[in-house]
C-alpha atoms as a PDB file:
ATOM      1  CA  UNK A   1       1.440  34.852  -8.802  1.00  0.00           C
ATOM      2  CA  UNK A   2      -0.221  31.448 -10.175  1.00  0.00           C
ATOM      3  CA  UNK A   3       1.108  28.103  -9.860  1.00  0.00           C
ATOM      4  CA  UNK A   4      -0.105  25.641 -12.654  1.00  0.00           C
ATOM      5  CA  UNK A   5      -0.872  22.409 -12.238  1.00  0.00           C
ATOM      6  CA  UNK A   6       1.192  19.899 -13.576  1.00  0.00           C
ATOM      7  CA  UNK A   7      -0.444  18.032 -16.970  1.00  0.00           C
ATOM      8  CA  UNK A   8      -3.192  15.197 -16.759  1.00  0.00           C
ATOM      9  CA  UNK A   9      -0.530  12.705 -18.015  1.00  0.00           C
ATOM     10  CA  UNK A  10       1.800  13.721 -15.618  1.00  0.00           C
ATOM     11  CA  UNK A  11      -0.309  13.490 -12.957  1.00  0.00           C
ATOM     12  CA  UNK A  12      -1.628   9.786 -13.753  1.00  0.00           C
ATOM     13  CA  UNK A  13       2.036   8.707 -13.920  1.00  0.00           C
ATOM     14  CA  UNK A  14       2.709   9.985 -10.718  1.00  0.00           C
ATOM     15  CA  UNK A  15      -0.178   8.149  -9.491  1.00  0.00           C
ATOM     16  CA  UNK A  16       0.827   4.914 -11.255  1.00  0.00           C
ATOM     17  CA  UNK A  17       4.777   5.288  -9.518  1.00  0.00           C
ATOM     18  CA  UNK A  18       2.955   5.707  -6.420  1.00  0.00           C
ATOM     19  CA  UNK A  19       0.820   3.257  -6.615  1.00  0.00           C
ATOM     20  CA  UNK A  20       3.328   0.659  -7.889  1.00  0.00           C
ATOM     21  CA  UNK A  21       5.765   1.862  -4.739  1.00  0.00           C
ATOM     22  CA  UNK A  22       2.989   1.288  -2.094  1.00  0.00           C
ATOM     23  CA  UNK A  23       2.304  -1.927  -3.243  1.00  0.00           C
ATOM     24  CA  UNK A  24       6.077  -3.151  -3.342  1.00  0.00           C
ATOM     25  CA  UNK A  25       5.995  -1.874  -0.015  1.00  0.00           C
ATOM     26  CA  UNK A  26       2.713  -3.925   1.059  1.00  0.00           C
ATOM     27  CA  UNK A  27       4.224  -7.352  -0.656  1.00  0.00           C
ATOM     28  CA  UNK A  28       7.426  -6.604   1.327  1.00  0.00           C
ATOM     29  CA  UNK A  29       5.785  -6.290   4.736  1.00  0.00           C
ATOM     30  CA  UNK A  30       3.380  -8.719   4.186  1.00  0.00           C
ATOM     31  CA  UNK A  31       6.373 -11.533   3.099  1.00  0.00           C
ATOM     32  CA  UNK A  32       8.296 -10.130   6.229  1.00  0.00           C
ATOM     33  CA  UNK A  33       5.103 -11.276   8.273  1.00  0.00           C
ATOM     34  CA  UNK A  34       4.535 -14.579   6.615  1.00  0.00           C
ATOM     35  CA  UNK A  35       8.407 -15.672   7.428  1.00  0.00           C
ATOM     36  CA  UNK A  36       7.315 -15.042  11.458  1.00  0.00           C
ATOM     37  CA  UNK A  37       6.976 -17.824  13.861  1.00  0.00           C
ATOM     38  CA  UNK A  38       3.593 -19.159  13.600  1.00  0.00           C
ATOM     39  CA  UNK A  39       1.009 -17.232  16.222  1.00  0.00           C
ATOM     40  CA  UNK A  40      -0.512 -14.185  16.205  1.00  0.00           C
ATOM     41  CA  UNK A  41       0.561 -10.792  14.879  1.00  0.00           C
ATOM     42  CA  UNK A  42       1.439  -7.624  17.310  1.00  0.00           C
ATOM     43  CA  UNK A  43      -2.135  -6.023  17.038  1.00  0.00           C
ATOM     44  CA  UNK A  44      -0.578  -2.691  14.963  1.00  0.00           C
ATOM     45  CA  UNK A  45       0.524  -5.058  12.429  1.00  0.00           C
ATOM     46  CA  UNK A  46      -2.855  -6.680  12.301  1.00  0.00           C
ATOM     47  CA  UNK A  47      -4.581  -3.738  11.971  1.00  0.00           C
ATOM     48  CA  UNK A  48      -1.882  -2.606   9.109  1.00  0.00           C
ATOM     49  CA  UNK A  49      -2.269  -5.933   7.005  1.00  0.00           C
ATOM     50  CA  UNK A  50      -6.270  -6.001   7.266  1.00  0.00           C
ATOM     51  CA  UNK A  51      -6.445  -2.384   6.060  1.00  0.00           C
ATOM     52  CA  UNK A  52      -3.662  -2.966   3.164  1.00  0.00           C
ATOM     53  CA  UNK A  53      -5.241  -5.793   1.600  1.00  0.00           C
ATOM     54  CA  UNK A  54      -9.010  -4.305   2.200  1.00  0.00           C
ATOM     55  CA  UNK A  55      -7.959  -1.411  -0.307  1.00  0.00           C
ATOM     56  CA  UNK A  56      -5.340  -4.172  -2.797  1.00  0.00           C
ATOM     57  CA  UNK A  57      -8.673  -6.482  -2.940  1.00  0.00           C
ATOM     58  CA  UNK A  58     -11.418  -3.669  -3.003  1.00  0.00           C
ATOM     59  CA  UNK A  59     -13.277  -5.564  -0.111  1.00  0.00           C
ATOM     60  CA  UNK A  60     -13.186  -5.822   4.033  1.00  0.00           C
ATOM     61  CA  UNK A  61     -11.008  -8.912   4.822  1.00  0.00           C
END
């Protein structure tokens, strides 16, 4: 039994859904971090925020 895969189209707008959902949920966590005290972040988040906005910008921050 073969399983085809599902259409080109279909697969680019499941990319584009999950694309669009990651980056609600990177603007969410990052205004959740910006409405902290002032100081420095738990190390995890850190880590976390640097890596998100390395891939958003498409360069090591």
């Amino acid at each position: 039994m073969t399983t085809s895969a599902p259409p080109t189209d279909q697969l680019h707008e499941m990319y584009v859904e999950l694309t669009r959902e990651e980056h609600a949920a990177v603007m969410e966590k990052m205004v959740e971090m910006t409405q902290q005290p002032a100081g420095h972040l738990p190390k995890q988040d850190e880590m976390y925020l640097e890596q998100q906005l390395t891939d958003l910008f498409g360069f090591e921050v």
